[in-house]
C-alpha atoms as a PDB file:
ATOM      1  CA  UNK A   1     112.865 114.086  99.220  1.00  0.00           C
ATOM      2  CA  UNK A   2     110.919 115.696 102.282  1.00  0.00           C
ATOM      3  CA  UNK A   3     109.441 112.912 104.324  1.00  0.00           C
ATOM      4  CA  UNK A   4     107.279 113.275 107.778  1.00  0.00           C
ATOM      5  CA  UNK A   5     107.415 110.517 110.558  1.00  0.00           C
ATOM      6  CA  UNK A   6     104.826 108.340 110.580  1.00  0.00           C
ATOM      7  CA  UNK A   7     105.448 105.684 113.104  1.00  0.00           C
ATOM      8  CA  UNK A   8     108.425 103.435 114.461  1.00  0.00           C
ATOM      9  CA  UNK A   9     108.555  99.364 113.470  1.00  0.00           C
ATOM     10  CA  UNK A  10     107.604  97.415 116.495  1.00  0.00           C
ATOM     11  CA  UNK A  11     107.987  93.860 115.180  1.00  0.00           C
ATOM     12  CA  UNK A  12     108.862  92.275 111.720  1.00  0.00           C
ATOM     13  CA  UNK A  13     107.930  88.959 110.820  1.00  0.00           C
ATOM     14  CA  UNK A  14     111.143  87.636 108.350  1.00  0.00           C
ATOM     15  CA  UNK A  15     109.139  84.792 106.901  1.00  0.00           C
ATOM     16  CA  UNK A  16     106.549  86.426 105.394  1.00  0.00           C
ATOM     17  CA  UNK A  17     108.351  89.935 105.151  1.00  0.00           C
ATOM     18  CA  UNK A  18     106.040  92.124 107.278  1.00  0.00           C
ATOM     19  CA  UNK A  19     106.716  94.601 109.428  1.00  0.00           C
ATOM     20  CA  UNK A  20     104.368  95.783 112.348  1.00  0.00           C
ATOM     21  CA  UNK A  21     104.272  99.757 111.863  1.00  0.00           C
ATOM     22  CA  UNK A  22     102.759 101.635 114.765  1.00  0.00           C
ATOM     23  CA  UNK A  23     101.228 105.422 113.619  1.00  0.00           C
ATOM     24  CA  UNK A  24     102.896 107.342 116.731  1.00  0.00           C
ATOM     25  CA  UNK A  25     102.979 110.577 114.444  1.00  0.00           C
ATOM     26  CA  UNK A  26     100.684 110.661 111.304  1.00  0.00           C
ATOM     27  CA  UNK A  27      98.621 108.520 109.031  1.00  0.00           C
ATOM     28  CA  UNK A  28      99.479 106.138 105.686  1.00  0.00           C
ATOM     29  CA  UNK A  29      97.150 105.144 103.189  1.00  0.00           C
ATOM     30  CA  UNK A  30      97.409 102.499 100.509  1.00  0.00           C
ATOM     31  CA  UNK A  31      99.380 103.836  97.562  1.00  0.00           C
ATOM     32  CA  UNK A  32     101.570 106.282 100.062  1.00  0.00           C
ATOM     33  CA  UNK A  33     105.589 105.897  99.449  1.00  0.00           C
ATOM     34  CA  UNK A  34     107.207 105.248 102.638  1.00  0.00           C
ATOM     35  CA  UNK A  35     111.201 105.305 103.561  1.00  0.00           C
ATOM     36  CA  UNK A  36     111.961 102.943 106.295  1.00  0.00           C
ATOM     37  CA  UNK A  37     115.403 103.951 108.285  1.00  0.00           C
ATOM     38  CA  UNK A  38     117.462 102.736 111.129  1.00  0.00           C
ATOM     39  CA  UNK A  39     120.837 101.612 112.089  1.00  0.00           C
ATOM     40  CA  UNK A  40     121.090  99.657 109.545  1.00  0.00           C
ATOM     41  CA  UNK A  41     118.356  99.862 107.183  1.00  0.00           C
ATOM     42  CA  UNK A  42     117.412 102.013 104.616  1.00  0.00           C
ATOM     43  CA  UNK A  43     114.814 101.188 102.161  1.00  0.00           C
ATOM     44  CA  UNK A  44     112.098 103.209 100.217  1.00  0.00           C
ATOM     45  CA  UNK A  45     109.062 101.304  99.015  1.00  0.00           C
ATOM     46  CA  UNK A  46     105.270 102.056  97.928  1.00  0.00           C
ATOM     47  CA  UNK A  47     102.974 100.873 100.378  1.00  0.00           C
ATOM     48  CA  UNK A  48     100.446  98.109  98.479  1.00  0.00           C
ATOM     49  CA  UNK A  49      98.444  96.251 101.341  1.00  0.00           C
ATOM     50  CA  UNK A  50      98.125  96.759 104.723  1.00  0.00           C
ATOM     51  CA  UNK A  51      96.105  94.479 107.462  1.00  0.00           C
ATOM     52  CA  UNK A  52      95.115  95.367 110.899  1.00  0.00           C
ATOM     53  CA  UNK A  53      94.063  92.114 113.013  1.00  0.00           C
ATOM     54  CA  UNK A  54      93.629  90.332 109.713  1.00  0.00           C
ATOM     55  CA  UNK A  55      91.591  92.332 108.186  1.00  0.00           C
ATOM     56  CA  UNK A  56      92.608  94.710 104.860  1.00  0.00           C
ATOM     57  CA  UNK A  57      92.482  98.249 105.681  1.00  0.00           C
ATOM     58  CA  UNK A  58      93.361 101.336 103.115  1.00  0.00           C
ATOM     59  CA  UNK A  59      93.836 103.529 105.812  1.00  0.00           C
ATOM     60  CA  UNK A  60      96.716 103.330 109.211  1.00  0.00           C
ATOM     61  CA  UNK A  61      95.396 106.346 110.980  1.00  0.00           C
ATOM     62  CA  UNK A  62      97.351 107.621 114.245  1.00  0.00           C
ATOM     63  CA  UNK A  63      97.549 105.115 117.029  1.00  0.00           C
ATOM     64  CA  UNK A  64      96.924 102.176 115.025  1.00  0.00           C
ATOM     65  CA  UNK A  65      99.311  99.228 114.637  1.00  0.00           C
ATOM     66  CA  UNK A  66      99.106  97.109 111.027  1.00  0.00           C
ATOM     67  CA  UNK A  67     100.966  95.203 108.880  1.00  0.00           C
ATOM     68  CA  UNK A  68     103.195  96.203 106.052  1.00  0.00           C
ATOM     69  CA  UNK A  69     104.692  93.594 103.619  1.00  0.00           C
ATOM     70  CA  UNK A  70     107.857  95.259 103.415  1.00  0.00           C
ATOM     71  CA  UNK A  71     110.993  94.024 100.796  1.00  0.00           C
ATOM     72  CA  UNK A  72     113.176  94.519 103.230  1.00  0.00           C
ATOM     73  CA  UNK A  73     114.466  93.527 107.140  1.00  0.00           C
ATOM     74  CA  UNK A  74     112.857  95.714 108.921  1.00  0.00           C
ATOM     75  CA  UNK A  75     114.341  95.927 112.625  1.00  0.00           C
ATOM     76  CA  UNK A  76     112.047  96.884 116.003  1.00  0.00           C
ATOM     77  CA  UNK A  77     112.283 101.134 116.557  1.00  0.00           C
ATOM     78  CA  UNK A  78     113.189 101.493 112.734  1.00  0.00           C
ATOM     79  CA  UNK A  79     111.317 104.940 111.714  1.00  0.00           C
ATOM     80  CA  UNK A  80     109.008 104.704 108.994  1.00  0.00           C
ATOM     81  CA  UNK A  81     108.836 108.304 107.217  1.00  0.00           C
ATOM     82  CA  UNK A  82     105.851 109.235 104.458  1.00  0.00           C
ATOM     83  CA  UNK A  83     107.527 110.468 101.225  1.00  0.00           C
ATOM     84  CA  UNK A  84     105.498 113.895 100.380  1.00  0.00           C
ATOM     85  CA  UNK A  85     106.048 115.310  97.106  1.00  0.00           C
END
């Protein structure tokens, strides 16, 4: 599947399964399919809500830091990668 970078993780919260995904190298909208991967994770997952300082936002555009309920542990410097078609 080809994929471009998005971001990196910078924090994940395991209680509530969110990961903090900082746009370093492109944008991700509500809907987008993202892969997650690092040392040890691996995980491919359509994003469905996203929240930047507690507010819902559709759009994570480059620079920005939100939320992502992931299904997954996420770890800190995981890459999150946009699945293009």
């Amino acid at each position: 599947m080809p994929e471009e970078k998005v971001g990196i993780v910078t924090h994940y919260f395991g209680k509530v399964d969110v990961a903090i995904v900082k746009a370093t190298d492109g944008e991700l909208a509500i809907g987008d399919t993202i892969h997650i991967k690092g040392h040890t994770t691996d995980h491919t997952q359509k994003v469905e809500s996203m929240q930047a300082e507690h507010e819902q936002i559709d759009r994570l555009k480059k620079g920005q830091e939100a939320g992502l309920k992931v299904g997954v542990h996420a770890h800190e410097h995981d890459e999150v990668f946009r699945v293009t078609d």
